[in-house]
PDB file of N, CA and C in Angstrom:
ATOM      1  N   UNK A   1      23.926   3.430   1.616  1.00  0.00           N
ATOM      2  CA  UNK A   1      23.262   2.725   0.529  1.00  0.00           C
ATOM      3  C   UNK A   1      23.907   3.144  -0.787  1.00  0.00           C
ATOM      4  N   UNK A   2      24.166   2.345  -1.791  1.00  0.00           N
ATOM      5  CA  UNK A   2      25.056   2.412  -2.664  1.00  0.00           C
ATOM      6  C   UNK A   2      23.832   2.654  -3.829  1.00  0.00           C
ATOM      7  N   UNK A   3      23.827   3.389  -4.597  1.00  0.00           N
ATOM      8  CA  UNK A   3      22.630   4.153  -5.533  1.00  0.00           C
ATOM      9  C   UNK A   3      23.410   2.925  -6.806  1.00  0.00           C
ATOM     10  N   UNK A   4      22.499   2.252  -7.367  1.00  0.00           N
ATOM     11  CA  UNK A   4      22.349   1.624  -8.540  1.00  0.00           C
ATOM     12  C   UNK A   4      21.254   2.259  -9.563  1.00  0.00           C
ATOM     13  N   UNK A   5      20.228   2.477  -9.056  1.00  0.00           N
ATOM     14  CA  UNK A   5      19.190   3.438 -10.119  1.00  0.00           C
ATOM     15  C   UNK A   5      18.887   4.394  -9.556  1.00  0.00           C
ATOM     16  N   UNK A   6      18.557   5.280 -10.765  1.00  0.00           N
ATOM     17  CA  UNK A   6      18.028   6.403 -10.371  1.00  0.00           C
ATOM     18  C   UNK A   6      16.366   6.312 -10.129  1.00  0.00           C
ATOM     19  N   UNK A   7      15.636   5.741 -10.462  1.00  0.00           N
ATOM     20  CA  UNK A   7      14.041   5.453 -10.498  1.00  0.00           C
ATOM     21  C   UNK A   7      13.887   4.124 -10.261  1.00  0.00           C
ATOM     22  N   UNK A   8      12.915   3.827  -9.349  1.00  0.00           N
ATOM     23  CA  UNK A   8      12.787   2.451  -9.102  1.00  0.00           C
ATOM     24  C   UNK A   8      10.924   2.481  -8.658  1.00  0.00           C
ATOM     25  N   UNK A   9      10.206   1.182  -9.195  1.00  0.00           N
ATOM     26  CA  UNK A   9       8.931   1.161  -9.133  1.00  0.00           C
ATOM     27  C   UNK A   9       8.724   0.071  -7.858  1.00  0.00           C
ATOM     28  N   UNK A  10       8.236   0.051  -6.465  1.00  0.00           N
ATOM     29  CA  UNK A  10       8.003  -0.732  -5.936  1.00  0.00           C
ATOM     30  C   UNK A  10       6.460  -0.918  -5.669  1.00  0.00           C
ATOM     31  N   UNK A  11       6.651  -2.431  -6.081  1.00  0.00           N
ATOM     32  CA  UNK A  11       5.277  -2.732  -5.744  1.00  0.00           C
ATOM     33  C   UNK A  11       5.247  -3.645  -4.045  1.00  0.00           C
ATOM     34  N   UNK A  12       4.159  -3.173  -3.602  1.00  0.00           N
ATOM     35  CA  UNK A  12       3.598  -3.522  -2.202  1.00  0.00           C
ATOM     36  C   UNK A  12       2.522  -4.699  -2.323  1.00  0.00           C
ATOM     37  N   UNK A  13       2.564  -5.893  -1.974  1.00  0.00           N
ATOM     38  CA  UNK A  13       1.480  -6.068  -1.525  1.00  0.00           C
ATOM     39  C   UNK A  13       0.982  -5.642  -0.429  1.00  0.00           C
ATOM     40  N   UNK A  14      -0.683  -5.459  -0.074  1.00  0.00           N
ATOM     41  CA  UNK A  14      -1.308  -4.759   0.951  1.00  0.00           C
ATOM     42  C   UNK A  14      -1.871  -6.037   1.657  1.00  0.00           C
ATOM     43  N   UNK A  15      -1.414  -7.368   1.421  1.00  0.00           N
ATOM     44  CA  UNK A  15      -1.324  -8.550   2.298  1.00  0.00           C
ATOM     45  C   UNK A  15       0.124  -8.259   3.326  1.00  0.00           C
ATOM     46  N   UNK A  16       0.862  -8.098   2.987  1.00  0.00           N
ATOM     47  CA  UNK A  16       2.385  -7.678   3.292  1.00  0.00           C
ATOM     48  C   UNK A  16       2.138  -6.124   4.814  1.00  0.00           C
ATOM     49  N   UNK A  17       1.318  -5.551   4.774  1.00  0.00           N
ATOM     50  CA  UNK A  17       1.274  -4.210   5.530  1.00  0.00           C
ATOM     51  C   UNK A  17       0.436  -5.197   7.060  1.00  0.00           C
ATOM     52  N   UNK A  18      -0.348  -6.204   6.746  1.00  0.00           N
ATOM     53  CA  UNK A  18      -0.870  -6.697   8.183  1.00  0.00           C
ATOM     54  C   UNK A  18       0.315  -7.735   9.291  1.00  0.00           C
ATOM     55  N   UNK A  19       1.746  -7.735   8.951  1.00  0.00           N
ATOM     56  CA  UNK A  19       2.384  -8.609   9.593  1.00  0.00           C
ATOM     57  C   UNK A  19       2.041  -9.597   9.771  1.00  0.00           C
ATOM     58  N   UNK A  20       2.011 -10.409  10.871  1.00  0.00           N
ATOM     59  CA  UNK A  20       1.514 -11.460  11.501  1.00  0.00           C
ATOM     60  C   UNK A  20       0.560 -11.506  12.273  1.00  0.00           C
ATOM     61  N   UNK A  21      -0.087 -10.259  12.004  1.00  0.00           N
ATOM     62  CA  UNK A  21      -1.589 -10.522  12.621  1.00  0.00           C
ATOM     63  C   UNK A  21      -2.391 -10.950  11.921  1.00  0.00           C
ATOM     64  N   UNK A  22      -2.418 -10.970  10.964  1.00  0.00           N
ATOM     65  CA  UNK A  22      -3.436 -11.716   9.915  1.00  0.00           C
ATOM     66  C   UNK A  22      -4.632 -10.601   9.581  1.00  0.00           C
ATOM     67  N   UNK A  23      -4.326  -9.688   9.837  1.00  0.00           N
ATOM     68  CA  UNK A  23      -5.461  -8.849   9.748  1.00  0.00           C
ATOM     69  C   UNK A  23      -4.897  -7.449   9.759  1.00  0.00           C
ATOM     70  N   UNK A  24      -5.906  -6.643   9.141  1.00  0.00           N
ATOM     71  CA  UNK A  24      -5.241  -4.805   9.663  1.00  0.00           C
ATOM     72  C   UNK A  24      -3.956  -4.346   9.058  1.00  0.00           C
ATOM     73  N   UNK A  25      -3.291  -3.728   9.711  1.00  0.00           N
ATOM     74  CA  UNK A  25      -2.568  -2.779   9.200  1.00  0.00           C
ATOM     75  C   UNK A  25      -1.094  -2.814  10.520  1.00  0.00           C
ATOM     76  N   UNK A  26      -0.534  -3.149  10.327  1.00  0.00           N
ATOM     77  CA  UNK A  26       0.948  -3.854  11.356  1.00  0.00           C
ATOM     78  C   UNK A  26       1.730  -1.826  11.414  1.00  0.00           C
ATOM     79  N   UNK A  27       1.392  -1.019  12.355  1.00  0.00           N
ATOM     80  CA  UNK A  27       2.479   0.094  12.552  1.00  0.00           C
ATOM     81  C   UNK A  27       3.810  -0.108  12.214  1.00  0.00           C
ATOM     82  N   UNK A  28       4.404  -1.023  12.775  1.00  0.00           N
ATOM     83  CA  UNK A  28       5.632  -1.775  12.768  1.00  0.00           C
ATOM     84  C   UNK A  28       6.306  -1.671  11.651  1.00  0.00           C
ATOM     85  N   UNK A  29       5.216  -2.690  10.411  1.00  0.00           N
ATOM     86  CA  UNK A  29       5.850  -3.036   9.177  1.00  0.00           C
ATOM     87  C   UNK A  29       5.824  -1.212   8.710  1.00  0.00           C
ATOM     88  N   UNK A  30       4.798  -0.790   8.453  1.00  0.00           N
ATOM     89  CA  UNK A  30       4.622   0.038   7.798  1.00  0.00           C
ATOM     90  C   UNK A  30       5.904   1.373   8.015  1.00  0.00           C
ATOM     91  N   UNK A  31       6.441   1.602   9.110  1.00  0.00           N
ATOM     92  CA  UNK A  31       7.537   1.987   9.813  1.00  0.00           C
ATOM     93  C   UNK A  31       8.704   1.298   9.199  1.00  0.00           C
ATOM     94  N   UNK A  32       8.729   0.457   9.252  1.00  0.00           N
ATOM     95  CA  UNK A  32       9.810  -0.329   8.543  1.00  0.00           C
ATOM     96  C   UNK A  32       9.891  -0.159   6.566  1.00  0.00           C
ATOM     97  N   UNK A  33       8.775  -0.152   6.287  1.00  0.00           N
ATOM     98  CA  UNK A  33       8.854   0.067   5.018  1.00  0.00           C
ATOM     99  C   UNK A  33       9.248   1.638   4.930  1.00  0.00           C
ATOM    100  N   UNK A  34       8.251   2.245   5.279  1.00  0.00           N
ATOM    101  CA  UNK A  34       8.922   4.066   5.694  1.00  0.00           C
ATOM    102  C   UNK A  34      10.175   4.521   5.459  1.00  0.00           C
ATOM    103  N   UNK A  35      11.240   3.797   6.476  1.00  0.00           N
ATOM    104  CA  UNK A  35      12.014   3.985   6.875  1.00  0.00           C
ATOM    105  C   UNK A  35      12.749   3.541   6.200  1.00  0.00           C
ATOM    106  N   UNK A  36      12.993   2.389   4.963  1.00  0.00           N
ATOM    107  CA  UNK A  36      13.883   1.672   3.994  1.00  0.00           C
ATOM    108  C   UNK A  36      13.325   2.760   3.004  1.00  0.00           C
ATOM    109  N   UNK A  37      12.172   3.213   2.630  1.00  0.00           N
ATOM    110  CA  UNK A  37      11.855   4.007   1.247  1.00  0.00           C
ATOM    111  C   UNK A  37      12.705   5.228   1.084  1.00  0.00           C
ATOM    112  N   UNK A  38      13.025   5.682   2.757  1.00  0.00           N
ATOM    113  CA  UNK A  38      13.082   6.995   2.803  1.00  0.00           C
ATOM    114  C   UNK A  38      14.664   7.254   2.825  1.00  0.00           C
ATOM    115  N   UNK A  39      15.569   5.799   2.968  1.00  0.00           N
ATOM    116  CA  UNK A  39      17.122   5.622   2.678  1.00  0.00           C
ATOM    117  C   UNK A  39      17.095   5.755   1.294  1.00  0.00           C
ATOM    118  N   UNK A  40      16.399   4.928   0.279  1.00  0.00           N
ATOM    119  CA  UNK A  40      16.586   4.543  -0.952  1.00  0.00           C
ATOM    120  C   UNK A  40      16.525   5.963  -1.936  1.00  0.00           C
ATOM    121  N   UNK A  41      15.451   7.237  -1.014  1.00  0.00           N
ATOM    122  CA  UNK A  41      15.243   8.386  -1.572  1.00  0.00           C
ATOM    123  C   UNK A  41      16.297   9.437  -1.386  1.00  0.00           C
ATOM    124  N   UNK A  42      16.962   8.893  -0.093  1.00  0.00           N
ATOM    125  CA  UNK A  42      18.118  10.061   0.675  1.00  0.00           C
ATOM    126  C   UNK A  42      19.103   9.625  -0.558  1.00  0.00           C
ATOM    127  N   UNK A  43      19.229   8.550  -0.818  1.00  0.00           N
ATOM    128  CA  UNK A  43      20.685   7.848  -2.464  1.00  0.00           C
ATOM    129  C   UNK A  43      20.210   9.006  -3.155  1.00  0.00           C
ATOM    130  N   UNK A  44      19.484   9.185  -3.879  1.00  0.00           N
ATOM    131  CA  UNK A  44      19.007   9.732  -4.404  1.00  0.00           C
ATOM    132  C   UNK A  44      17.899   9.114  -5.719  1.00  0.00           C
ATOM    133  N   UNK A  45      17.520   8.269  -4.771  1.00  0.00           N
ATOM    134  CA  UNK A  45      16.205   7.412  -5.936  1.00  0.00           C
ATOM    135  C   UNK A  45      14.974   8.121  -6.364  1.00  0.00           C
ATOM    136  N   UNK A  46      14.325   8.229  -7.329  1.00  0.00           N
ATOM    137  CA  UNK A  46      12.800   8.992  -7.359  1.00  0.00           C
ATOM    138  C   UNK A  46      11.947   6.992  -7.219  1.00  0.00           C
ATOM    139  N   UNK A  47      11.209   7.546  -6.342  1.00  0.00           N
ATOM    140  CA  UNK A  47      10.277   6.133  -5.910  1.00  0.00           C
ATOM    141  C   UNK A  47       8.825   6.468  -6.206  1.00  0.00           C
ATOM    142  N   UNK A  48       8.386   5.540  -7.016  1.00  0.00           N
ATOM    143  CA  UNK A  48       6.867   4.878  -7.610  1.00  0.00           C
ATOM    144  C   UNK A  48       6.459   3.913  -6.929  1.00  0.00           C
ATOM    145  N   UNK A  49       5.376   3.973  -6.101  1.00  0.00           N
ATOM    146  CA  UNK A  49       5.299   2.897  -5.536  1.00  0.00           C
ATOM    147  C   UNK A  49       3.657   2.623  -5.435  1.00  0.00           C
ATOM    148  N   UNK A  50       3.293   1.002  -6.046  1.00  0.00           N
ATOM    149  CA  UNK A  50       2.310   0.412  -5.889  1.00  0.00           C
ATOM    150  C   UNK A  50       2.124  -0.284  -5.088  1.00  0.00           C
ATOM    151  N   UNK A  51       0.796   0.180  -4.563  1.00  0.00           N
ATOM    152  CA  UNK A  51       0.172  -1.182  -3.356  1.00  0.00           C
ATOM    153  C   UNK A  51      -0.697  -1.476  -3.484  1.00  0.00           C
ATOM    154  N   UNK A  52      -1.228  -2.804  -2.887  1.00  0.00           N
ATOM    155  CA  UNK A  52      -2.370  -3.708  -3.227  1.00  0.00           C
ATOM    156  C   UNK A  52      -3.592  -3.533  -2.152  1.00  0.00           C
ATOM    157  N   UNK A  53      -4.274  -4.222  -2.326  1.00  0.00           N
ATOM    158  CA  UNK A  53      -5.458  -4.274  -1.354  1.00  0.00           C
ATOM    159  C   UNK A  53      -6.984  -5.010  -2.525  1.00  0.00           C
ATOM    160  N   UNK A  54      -6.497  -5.518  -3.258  1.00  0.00           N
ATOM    161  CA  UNK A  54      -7.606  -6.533  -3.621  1.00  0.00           C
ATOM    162  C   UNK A  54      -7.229  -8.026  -2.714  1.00  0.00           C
ATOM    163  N   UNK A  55      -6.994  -8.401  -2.210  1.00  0.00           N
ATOM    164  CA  UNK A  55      -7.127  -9.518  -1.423  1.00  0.00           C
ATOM    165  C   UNK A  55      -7.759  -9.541  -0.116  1.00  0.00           C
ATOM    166  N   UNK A  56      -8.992  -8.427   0.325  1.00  0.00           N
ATOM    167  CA  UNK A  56      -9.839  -8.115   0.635  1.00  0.00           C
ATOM    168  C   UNK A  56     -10.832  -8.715   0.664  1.00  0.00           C
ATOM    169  N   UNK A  57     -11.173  -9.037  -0.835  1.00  0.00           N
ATOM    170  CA  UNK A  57     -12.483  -9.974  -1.733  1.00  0.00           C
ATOM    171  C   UNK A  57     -11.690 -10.975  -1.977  1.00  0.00           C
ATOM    172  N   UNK A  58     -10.630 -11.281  -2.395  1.00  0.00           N
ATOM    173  CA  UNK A  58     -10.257 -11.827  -3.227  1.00  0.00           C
ATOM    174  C   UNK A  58     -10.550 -13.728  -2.456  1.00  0.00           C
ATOM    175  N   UNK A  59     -11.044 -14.601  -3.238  1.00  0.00           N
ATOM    176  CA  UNK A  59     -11.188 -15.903  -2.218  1.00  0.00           C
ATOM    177  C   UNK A  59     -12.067 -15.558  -1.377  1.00  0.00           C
ATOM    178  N   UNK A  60     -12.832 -14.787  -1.404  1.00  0.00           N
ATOM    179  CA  UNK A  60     -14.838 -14.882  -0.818  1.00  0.00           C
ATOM    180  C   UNK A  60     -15.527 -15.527  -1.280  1.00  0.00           C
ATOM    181  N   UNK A  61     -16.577 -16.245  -0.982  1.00  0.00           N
ATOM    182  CA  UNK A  61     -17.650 -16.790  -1.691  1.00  0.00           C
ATOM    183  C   UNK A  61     -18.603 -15.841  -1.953  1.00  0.00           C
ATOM    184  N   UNK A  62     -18.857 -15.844  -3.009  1.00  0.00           N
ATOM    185  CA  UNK A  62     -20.427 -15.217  -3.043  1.00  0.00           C
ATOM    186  C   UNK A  62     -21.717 -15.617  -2.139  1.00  0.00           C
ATOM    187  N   UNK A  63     -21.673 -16.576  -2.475  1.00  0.00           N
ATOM    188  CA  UNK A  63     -22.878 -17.530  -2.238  1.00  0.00           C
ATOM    189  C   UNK A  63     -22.577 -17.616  -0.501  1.00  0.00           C
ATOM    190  N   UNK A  64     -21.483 -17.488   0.692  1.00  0.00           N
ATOM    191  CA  UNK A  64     -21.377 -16.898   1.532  1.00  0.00           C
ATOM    192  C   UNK A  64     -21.662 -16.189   2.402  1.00  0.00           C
ATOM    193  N   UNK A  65     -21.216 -15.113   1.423  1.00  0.00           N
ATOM    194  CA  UNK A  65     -20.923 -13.782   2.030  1.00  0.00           C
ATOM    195  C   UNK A  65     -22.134 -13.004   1.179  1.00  0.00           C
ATOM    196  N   UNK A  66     -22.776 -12.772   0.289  1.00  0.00           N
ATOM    197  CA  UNK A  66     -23.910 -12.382  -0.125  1.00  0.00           C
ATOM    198  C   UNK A  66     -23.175 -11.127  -1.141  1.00  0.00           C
ATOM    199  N   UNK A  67     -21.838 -11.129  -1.171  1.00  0.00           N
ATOM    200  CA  UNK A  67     -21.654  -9.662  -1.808  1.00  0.00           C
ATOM    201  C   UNK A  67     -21.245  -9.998  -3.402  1.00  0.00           C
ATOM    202  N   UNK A  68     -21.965  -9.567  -4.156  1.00  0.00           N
ATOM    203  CA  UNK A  68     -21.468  -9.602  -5.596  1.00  0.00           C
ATOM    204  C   UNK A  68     -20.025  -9.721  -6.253  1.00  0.00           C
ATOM    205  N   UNK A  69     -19.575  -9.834  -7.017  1.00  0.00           N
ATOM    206  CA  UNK A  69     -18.476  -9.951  -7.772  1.00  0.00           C
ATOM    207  C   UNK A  69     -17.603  -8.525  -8.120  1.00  0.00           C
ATOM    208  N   UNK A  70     -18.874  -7.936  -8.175  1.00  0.00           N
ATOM    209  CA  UNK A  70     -18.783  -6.150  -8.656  1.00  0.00           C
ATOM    210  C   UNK A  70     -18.409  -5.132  -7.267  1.00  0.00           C
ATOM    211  N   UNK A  71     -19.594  -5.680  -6.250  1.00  0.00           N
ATOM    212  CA  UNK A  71     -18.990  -5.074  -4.821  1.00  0.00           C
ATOM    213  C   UNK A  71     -18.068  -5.396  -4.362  1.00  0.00           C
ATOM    214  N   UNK A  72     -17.417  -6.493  -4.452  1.00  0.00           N
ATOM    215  CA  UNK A  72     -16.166  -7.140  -3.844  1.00  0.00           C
ATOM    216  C   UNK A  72     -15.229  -6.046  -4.535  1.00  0.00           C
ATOM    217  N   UNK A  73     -15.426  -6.293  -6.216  1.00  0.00           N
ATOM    218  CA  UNK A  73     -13.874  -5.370  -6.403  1.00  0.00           C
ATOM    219  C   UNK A  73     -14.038  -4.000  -6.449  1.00  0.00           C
ATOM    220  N   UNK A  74     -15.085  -3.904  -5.969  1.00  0.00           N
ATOM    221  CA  UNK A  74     -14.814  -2.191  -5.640  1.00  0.00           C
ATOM    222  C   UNK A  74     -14.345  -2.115  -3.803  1.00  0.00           C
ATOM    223  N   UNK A  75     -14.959  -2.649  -3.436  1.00  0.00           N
ATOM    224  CA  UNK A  75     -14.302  -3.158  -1.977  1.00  0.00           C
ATOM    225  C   UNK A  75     -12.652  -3.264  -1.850  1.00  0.00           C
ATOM    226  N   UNK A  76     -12.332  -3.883  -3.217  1.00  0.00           N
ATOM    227  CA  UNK A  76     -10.628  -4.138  -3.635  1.00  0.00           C
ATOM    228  C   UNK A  76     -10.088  -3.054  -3.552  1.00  0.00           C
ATOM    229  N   UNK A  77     -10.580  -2.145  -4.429  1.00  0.00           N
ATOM    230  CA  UNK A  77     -10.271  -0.679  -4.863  1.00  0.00           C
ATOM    231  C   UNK A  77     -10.110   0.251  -3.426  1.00  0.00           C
ATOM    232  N   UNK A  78     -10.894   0.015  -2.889  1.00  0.00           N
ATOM    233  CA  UNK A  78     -11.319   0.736  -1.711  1.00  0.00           C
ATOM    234  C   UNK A  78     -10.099   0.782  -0.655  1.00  0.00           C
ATOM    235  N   UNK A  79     -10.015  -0.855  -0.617  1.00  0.00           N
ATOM    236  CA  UNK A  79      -8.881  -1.558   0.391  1.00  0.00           C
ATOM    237  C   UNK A  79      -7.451  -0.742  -0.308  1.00  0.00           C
ATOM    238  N   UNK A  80      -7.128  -0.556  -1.398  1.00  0.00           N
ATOM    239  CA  UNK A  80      -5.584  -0.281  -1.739  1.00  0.00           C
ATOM    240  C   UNK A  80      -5.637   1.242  -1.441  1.00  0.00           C
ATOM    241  N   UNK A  81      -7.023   1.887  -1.463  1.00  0.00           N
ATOM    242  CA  UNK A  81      -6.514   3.355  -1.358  1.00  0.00           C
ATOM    243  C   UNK A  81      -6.834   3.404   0.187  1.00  0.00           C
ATOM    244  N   UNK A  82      -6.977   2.955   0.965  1.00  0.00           N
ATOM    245  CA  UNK A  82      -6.740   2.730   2.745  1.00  0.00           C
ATOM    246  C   UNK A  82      -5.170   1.864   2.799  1.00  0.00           C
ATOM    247  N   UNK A  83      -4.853   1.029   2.184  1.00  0.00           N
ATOM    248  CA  UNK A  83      -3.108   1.238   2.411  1.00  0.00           C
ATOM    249  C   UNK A  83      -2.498   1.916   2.153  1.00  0.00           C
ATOM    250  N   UNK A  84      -2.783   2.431   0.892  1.00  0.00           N
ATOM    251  CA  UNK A  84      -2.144   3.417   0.399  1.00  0.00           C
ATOM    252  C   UNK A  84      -1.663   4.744   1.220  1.00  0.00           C
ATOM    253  N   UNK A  85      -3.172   5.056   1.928  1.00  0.00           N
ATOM    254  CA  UNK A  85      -3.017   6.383   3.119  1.00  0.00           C
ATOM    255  C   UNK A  85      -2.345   5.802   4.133  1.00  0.00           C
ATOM    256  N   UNK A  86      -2.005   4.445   4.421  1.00  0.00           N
ATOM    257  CA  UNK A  86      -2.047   3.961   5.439  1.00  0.00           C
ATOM    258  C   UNK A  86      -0.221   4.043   5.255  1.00  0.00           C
ATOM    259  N   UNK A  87       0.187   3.266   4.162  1.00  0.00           N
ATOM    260  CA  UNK A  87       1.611   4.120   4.359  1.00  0.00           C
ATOM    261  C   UNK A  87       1.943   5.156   3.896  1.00  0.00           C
ATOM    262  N   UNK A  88       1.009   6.137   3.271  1.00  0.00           N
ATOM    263  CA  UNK A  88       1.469   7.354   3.267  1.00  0.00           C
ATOM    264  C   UNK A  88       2.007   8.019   4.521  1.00  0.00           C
ATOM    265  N   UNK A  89       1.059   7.933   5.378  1.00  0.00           N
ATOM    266  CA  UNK A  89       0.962   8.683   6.704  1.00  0.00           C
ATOM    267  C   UNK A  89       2.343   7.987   7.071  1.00  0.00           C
ATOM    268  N   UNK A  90       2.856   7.040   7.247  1.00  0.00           N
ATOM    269  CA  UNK A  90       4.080   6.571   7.488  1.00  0.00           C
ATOM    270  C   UNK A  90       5.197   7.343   7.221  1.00  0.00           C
ATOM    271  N   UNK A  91       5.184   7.482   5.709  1.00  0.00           N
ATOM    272  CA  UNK A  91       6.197   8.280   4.768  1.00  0.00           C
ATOM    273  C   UNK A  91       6.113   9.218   4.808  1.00  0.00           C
ATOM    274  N   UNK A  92       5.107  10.207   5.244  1.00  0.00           N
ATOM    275  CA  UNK A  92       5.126  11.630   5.743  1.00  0.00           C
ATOM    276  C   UNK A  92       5.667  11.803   7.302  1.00  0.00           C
ATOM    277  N   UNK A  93       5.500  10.588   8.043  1.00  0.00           N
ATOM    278  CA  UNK A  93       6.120  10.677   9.313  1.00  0.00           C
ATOM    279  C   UNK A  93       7.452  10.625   9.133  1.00  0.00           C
ATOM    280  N   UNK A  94       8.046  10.037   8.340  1.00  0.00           N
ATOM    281  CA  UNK A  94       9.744  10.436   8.662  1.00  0.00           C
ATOM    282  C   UNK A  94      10.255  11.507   7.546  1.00  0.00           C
ATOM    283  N   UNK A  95       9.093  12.239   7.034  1.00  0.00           N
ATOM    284  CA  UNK A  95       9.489  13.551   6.516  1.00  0.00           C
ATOM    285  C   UNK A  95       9.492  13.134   5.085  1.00  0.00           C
ATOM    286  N   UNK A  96       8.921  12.611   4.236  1.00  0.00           N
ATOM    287  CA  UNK A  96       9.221  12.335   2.874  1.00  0.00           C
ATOM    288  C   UNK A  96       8.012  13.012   2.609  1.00  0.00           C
ATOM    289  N   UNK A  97       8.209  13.865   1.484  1.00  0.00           N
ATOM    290  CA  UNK A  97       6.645  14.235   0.594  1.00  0.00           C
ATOM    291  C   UNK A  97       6.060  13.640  -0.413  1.00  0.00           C
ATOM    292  N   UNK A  98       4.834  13.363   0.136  1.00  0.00           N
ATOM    293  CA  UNK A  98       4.137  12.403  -1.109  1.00  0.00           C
ATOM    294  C   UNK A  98       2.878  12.318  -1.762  1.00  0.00           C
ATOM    295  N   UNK A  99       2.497  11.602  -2.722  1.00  0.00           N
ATOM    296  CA  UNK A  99       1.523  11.844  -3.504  1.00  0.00           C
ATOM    297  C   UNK A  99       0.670  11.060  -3.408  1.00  0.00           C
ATOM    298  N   UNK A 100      -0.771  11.014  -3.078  1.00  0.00           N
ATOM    299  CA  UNK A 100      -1.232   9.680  -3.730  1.00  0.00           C
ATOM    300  C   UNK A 100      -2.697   9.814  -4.320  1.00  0.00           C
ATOM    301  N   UNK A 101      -2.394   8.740  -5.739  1.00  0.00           N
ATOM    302  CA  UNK A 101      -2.926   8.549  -6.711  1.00  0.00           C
ATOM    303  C   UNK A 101      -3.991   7.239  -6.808  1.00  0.00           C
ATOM    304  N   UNK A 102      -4.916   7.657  -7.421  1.00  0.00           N
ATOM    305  CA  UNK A 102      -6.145   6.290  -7.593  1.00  0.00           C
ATOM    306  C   UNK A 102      -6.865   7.080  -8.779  1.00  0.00           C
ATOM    307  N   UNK A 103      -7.302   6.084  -9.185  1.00  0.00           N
ATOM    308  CA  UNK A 103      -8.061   5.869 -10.352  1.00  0.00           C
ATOM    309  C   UNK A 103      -9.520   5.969  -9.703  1.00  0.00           C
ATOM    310  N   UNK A 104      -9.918   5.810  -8.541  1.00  0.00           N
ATOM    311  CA  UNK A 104     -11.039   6.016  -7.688  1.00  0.00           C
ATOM    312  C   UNK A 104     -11.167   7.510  -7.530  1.00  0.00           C
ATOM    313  N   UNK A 105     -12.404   8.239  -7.874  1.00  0.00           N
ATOM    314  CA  UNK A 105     -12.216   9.861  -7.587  1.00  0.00           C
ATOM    315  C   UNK A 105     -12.729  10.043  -6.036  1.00  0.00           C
ATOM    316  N   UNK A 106     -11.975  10.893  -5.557  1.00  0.00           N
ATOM    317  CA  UNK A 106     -11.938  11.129  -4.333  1.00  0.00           C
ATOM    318  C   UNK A 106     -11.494  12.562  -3.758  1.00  0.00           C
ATOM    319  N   UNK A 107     -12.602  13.259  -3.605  1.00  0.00           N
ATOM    320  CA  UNK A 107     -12.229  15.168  -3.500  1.00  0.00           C
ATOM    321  C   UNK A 107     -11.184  14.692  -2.127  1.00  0.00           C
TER     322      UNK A 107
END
C-alpha cells in the first residue's frame, strides 16, 4: 500500500456492517473492514474512524411503533456504540489497539 496521508478520518456507515442480510452485524464485512484498516495503519496511517448506527430509528413511524422521537434517537446512539464495539472487537482481532469513544457515558 502506497502511503499518501499520514491521518485519514473514515467514516462507516453502521447500515454498511449488516452485508446482505439486511439485518445485524455481517462477521465477514466487519473482518474485511479490520483487515483493510489494519494495512492502511501498517503504511503508516493514524486512523479516526466514525460509525453510524442511527438508521436503527431512522424511517419508524411513531404512530407504529409507539416509540417517541426522543427514544428512537437515543436508541440511535445506542446502535453506533454496539457497532462501534462490534468492529472494535474486529480490530483488536488482527492485533490493532484501539479506542473507543461516545459522547454516551458508559463506566
Amino acid at each position: 500500500m502506497q502511503k499518501k496521508f499520514s491521518r485519514i478520518l473514515l467514516k462507516l456507515s453502521g447500515e454498511s456492517l449488516m452485508g446482505n442480510s439486511g439485518f445485524g452485524l455481517d462477521p465477514d464485512i466487519l473482518m474485511s473492514y479490520a483487515t483493510e484498516i489494519k494495512a492502511a495503519h501498517l503504511a503508516g496511517v493514524e486512523i479516526a474512524i466514525v460509525i453510524g448506527g442511527g438508521n436503527i430509528y431512522r424511517g419508524m413511524n411513531e404512530a407504529e411503533t409507539g416509540i417517541e422521537r426522543a427514544h428512537g434517537d437515543y436508541m440511535g446512539m445506542l446502535a453506533t456504540v454496539i457497532n462501534g464495539m462490534a468492529l472494535q472487537a474486529s480490530l483488536e482481532k488482527v492485533g490493532l489497539y484501539t479506542r473507543l469513544l461516545s459522547a454516551i457515558k458508559m463506566e
